[in-house]
C-alpha atoms as a PDB file:
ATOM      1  CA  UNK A   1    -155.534 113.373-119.687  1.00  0.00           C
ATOM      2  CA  UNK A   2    -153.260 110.276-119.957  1.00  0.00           C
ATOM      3  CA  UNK A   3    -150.974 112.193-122.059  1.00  0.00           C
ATOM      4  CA  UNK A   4    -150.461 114.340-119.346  1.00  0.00           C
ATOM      5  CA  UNK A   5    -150.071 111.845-116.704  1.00  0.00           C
ATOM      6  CA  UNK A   6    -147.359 110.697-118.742  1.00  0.00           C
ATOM      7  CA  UNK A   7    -145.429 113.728-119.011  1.00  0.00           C
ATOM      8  CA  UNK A   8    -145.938 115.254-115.733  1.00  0.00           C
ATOM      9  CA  UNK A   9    -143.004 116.533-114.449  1.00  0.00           C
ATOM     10  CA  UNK A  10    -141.940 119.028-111.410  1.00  0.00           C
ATOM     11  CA  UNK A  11    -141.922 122.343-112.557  1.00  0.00           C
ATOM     12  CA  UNK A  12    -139.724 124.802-110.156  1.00  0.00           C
ATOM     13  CA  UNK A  13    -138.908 127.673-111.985  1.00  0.00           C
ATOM     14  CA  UNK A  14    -142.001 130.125-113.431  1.00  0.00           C
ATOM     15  CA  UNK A  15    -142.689 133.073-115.545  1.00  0.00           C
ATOM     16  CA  UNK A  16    -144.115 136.134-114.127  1.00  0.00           C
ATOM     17  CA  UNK A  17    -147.477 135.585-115.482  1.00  0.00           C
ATOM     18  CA  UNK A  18    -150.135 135.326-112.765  1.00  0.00           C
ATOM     19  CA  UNK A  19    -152.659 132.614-112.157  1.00  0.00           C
ATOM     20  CA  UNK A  20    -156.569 134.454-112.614  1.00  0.00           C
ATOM     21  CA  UNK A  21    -159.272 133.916-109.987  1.00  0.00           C
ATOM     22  CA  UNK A  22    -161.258 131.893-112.455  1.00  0.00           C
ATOM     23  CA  UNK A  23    -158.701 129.536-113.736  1.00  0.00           C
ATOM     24  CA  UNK A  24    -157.640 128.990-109.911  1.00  0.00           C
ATOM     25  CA  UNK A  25    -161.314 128.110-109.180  1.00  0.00           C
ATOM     26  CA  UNK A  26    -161.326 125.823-112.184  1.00  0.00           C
ATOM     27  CA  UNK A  27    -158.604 124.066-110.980  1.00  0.00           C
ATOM     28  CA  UNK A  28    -159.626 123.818-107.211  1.00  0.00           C
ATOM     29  CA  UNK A  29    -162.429 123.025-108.506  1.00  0.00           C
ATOM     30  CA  UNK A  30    -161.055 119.503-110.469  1.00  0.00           C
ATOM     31  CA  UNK A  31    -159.416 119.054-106.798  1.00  0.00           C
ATOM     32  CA  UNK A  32    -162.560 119.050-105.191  1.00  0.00           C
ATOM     33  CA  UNK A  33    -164.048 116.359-107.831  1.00  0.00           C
ATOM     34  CA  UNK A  34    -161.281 113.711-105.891  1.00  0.00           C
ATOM     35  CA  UNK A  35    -163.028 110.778-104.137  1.00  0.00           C
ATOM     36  CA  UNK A  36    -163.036 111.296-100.503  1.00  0.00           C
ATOM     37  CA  UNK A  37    -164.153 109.511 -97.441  1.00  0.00           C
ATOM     38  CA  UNK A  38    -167.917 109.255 -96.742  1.00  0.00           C
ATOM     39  CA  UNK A  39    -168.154 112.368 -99.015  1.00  0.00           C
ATOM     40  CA  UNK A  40    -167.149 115.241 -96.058  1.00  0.00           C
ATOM     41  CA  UNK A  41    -164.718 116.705 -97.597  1.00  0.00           C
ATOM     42  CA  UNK A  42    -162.117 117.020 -94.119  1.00  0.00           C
ATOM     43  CA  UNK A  43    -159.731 118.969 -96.319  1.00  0.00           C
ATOM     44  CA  UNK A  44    -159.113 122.761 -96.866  1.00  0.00           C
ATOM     45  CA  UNK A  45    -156.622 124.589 -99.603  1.00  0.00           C
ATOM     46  CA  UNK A  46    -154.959 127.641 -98.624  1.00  0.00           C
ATOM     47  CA  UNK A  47    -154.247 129.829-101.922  1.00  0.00           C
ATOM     48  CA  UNK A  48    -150.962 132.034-101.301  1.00  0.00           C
ATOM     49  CA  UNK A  49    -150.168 135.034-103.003  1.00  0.00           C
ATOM     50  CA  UNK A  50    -148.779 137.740-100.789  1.00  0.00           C
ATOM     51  CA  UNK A  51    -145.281 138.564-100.909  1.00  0.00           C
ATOM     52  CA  UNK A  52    -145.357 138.645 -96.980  1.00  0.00           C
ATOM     53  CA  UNK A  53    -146.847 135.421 -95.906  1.00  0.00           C
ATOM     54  CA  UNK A  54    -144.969 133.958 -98.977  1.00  0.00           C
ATOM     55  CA  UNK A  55    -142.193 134.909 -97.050  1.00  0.00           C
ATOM     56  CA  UNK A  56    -143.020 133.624 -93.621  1.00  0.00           C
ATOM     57  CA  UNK A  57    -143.501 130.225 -95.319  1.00  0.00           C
ATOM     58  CA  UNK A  58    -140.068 129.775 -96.762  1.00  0.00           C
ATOM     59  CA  UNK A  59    -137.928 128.685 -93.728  1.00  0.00           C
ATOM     60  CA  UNK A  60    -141.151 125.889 -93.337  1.00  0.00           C
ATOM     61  CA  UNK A  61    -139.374 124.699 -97.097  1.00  0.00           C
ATOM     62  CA  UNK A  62    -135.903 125.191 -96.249  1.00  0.00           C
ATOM     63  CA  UNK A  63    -136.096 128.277 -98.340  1.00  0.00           C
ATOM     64  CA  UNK A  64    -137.015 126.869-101.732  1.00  0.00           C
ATOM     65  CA  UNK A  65    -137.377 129.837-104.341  1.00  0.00           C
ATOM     66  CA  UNK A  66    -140.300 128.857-105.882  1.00  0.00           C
ATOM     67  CA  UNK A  67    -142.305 129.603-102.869  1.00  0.00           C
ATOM     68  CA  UNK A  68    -141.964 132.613-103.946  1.00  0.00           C
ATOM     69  CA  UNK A  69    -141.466 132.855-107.315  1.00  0.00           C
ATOM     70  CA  UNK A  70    -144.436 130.552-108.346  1.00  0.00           C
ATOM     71  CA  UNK A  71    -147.731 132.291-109.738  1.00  0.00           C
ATOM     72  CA  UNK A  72    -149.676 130.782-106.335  1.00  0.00           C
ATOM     73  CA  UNK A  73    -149.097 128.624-103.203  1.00  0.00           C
ATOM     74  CA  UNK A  74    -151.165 126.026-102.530  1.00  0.00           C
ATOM     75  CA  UNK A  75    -151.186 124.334 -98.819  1.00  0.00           C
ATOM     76  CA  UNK A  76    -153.778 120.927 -98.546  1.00  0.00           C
ATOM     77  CA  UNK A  77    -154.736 120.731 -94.854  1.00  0.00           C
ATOM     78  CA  UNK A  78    -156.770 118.133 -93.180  1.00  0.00           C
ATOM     79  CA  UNK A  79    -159.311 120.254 -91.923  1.00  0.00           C
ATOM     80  CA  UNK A  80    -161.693 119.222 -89.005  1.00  0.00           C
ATOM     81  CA  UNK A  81    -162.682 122.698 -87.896  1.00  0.00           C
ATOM     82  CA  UNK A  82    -165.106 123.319 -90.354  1.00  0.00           C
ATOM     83  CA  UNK A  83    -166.783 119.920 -90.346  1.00  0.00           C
ATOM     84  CA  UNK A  84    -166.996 119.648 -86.619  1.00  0.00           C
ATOM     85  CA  UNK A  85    -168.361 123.359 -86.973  1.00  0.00           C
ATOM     86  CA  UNK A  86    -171.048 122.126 -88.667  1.00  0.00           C
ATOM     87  CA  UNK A  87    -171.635 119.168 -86.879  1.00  0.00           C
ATOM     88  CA  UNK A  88    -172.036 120.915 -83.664  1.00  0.00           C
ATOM     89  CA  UNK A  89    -174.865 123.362 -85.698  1.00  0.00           C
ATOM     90  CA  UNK A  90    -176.963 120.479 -86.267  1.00  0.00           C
ATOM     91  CA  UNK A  91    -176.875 118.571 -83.209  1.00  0.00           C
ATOM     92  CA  UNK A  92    -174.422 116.103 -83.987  1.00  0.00           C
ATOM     93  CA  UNK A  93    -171.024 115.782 -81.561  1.00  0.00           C
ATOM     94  CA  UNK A  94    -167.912 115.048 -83.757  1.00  0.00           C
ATOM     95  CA  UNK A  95    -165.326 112.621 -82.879  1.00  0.00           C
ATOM     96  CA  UNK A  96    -162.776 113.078 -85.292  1.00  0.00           C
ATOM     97  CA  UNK A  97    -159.866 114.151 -82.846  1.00  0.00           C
ATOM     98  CA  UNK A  98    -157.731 111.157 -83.350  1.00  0.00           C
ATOM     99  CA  UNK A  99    -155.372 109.019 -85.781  1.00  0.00           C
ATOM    100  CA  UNK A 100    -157.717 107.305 -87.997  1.00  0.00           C
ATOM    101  CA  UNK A 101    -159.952 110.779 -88.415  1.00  0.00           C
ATOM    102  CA  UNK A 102    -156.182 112.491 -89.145  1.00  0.00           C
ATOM    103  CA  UNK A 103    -155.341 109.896 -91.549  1.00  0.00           C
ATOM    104  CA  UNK A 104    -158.567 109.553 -93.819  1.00  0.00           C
ATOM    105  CA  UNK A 105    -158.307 112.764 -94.232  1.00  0.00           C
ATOM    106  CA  UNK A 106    -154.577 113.196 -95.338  1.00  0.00           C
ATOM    107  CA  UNK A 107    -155.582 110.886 -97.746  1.00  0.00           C
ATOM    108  CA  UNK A 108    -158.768 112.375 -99.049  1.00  0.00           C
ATOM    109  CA  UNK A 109    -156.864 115.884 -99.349  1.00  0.00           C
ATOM    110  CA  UNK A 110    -153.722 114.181-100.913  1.00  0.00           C
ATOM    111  CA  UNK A 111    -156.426 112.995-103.268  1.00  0.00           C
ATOM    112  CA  UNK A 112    -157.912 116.614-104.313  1.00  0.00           C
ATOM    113  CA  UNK A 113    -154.030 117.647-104.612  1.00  0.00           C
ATOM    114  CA  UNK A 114    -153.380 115.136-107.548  1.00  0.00           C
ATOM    115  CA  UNK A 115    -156.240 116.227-108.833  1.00  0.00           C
ATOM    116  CA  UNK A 116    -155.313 120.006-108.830  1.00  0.00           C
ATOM    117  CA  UNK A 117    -152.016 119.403-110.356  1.00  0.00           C
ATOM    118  CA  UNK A 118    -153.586 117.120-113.216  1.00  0.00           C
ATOM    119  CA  UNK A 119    -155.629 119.749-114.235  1.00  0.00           C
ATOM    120  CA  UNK A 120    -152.897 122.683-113.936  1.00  0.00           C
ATOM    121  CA  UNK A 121    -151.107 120.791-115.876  1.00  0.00           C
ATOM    122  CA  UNK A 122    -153.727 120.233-118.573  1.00  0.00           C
ATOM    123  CA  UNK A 123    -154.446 124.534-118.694  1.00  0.00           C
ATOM    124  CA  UNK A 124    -150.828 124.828-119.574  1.00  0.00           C
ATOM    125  CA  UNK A 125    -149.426 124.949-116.045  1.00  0.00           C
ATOM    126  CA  UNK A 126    -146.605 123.529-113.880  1.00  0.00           C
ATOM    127  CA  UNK A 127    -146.333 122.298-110.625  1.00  0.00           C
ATOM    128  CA  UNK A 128    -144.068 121.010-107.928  1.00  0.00           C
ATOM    129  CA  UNK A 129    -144.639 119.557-104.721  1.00  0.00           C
ATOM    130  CA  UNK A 130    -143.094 120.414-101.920  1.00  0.00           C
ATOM    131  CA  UNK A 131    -142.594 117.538 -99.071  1.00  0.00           C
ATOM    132  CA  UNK A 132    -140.851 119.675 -96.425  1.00  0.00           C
ATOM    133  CA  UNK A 133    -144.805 120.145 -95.924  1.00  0.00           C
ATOM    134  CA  UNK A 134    -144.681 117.843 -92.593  1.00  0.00           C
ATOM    135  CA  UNK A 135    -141.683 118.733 -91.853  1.00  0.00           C
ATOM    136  CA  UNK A 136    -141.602 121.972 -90.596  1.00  0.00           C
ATOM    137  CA  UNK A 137    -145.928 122.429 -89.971  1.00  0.00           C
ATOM    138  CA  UNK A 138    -145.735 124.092 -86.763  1.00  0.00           C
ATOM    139  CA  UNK A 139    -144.169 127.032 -88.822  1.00  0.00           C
ATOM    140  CA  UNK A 140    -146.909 126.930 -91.579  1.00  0.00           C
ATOM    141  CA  UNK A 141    -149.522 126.957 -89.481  1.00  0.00           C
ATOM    142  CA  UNK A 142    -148.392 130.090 -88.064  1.00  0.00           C
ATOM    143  CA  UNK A 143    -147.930 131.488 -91.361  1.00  0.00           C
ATOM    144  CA  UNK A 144    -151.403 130.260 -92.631  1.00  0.00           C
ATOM    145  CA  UNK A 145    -153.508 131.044 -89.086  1.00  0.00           C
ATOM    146  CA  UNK A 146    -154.744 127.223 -89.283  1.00  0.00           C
ATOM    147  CA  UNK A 147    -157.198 126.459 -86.010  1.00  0.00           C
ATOM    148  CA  UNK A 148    -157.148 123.699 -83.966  1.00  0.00           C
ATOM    149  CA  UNK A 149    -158.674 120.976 -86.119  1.00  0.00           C
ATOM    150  CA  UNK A 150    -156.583 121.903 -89.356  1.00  0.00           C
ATOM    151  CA  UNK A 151    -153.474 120.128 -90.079  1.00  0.00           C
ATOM    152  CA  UNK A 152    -151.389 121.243 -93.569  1.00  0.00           C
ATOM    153  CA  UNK A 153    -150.182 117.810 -95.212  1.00  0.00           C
ATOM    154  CA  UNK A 154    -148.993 118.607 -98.495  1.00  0.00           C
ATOM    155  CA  UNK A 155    -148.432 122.050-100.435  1.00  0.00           C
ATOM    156  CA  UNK A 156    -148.219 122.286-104.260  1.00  0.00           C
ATOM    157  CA  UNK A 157    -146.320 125.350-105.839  1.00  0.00           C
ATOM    158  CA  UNK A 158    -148.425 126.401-109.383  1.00  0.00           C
ATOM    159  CA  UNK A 159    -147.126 129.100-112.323  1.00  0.00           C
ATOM    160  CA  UNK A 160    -146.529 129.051-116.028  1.00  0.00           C
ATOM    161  CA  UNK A 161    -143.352 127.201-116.223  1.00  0.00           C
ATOM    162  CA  UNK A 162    -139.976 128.994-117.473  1.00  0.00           C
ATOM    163  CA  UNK A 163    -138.257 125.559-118.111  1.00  0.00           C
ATOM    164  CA  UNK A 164    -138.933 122.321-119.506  1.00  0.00           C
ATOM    165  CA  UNK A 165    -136.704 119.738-117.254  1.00  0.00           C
ATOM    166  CA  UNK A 166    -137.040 116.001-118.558  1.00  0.00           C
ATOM    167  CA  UNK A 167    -139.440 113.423-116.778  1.00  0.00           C
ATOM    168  CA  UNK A 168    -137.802 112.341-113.931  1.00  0.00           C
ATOM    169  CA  UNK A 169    -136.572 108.491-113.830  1.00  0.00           C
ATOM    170  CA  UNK A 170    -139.282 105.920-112.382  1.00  0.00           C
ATOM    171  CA  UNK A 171    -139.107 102.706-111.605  1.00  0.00           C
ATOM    172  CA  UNK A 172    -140.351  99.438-113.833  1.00  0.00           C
ATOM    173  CA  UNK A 173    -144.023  98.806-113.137  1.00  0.00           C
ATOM    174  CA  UNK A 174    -142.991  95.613-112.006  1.00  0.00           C
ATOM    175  CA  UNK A 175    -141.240  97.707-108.501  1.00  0.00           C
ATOM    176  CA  UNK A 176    -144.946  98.676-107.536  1.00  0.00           C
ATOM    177  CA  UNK A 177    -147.330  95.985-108.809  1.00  0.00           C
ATOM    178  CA  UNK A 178    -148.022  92.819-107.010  1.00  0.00           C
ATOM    179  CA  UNK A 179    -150.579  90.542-108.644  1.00  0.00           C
ATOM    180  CA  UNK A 180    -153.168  89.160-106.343  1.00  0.00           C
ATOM    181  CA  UNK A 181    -150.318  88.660-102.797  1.00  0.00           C
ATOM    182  CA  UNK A 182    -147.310  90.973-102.433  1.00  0.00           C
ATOM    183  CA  UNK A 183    -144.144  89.369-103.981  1.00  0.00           C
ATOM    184  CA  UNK A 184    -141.111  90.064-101.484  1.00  0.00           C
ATOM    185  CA  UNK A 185    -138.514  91.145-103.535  1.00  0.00           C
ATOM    186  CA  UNK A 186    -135.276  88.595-103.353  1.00  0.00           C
ATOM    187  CA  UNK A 187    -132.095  90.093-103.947  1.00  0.00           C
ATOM    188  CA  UNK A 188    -131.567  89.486-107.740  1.00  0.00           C
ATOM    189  CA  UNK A 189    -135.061  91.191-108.139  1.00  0.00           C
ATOM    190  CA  UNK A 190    -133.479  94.229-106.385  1.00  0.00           C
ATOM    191  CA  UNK A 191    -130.650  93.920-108.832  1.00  0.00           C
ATOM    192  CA  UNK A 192    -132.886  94.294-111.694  1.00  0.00           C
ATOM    193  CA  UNK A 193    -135.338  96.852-110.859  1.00  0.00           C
ATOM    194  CA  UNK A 194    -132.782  99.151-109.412  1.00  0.00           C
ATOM    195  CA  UNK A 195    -130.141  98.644-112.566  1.00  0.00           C
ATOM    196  CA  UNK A 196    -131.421 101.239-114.939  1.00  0.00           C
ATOM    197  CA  UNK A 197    -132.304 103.616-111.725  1.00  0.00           C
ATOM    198  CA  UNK A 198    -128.715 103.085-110.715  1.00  0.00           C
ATOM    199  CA  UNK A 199    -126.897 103.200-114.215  1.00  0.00           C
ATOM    200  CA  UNK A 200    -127.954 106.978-115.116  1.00  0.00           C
ATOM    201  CA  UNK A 201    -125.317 109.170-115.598  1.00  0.00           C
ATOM    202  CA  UNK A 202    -127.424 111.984-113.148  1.00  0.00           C
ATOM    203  CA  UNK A 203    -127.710 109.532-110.467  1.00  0.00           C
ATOM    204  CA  UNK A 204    -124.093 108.212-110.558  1.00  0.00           C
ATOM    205  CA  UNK A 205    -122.847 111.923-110.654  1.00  0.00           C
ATOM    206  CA  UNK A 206    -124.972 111.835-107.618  1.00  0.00           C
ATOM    207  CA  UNK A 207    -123.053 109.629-105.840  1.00  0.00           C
ATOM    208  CA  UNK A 208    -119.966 110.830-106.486  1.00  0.00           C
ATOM    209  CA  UNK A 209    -120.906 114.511-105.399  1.00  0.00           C
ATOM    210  CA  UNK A 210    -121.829 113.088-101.876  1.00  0.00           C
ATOM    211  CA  UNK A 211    -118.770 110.663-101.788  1.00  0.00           C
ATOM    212  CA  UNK A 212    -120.674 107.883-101.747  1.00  0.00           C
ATOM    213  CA  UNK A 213    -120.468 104.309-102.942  1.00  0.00           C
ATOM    214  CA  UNK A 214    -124.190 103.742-103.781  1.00  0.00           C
ATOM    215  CA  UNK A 215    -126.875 105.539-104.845  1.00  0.00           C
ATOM    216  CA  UNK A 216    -129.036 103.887-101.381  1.00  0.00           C
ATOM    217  CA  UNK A 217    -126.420 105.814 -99.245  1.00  0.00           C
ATOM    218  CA  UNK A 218    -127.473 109.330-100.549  1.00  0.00           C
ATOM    219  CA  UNK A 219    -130.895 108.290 -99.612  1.00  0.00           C
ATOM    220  CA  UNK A 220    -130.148 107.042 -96.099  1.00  0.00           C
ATOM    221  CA  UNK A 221    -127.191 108.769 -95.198  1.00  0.00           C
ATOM    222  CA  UNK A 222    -127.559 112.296 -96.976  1.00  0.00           C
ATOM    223  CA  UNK A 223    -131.117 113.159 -97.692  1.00  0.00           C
ATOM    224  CA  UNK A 224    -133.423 111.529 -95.618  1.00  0.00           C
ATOM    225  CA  UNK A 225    -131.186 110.616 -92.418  1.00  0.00           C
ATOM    226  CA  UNK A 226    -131.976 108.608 -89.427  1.00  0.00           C
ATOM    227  CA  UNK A 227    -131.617 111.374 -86.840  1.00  0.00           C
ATOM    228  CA  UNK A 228    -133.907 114.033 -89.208  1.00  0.00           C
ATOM    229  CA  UNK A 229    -136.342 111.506 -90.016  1.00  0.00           C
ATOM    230  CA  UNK A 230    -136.964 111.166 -85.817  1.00  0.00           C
ATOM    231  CA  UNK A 231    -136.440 114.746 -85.517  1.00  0.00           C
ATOM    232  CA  UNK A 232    -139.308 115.589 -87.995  1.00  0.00           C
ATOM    233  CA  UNK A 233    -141.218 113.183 -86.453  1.00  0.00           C
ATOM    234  CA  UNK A 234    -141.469 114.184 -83.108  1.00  0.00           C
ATOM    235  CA  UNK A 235    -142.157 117.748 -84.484  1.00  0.00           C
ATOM    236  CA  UNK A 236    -145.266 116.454 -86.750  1.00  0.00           C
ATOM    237  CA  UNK A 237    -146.660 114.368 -84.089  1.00  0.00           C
ATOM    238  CA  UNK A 238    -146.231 117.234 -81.055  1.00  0.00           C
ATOM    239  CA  UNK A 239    -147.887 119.644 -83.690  1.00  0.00           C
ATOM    240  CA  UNK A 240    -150.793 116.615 -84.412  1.00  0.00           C
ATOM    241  CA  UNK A 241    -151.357 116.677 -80.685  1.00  0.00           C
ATOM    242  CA  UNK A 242    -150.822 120.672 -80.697  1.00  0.00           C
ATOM    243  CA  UNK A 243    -153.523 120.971 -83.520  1.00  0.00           C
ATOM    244  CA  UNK A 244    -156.385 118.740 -81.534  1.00  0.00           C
ATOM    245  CA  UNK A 245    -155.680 115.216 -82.576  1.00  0.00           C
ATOM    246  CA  UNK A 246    -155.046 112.677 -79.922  1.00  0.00           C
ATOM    247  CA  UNK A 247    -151.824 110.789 -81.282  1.00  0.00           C
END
């Protein structure tokens, strides 16, 4: 399993074999083994396979082709409508309508994701996540019929894979661990843990293709903009409120 931790890497193009029922319950299955808060298992997977409700999703991904070219689709959704459903059976009112309820579960069903694509991977499977999840959810949850009380978060594409890209660049551990208190990074730290980030020849070509000076200004003024990152916002939070939770 750590050797395939190691080499994970997104997988967007797949061959036409199709994922079986049992190996997609296998897999769910790993998800489902994820720790989780207070064990109630807030989240739902939708499994995607029809050509038609492949293709309502797309505009929700900007049109990505694997939606609909991967083997399955897999949407994690916080999901309070079947836990409240139960809770209501037995007598017990549910308050889970709000941020903290919302956020727990994101988390937990985040959680079961990673797990799903860990053990995809180790059946011989590829994966790729797709974070336009939150951005467009008003349209997936049209797509997917999600009730009130269900909330997609994350959605994970899944198919043998017809390529074998390299592992994508990561920062030094040294980014992303802090021992004991967080260590504010001064500027010559910055320096350092962005140089080899910086210095490949993909990422450079990457700046010059957006006419750029830095690699930061793709980030901030190309893919993930001021004005879209509001813009998304207020859609995800109007949908949050849409969907039951009080934001």
């Amino acid at each position: 399993m750590l050797n395939t931790i190691a080499n994970h890497r997104s997988i967007r193009r797949y061959t036409d074999r199709p994922v079986d029922d049992s190996l997609l319950r296998t897999i769910v299955e790993a998800g489902t083994r994820a720790s989780n808060t207070g064990n109630m298992q807030t989240y739902s997977i939708v499994a995607t396979r029809s050509a038609d409700v492949r293709k309502a999703l797309m505009p929700a991904h900007f049109n990505q082709p694997m939606v609909e070219t991967a083997a399955v689709v897999l949407t994690f959704c916080v999901d309070f409508c079947r836990f409240g459903h139960w809770c209501r059976l037995r007598d017990a009112e549910p308050g889970f309508g709000n941020f903290e309820s919302f956020i727990s579960a994101a988390i937990d069903a985040s959680l079961a994701a990673q797990n799903v694509c860990l053990a995809a991977e180790a059946h011989g499977l590829g994966g790729c996540y797709l974070g336009t999840t939150t951005y467009n959810p008003d349209v997936i949850i049209e797509a997917l019929g999600l009730p009130r009380g269900v909330m997609p978060v994350t959605t994970l594409t899944l198919g043998y894979p017809a390529e074998d890209p390299g592992r994508t660049e990561r920062l030094p551990v040294e980014a992303v661990l802090h021992m004991e208190t967080y260590h504010q990074c001064t500027d010559a730290d910055i320096d350092r843990l962005y140089a080899e980030k910086e210095s490949l020849p993909q990422n450079r070509q990457f700046v010059a293709e957006n006419n750029k000076r830095t690699l930061a200004q793709v980030f901030t003024d190309v893919r993930y903009t001021r004005a879209n990152n509001e813009h998304f916002s207020r859609v995800l939070l109007d949908t949050l409120r849409r969907q039951g939770f009080d934001i």
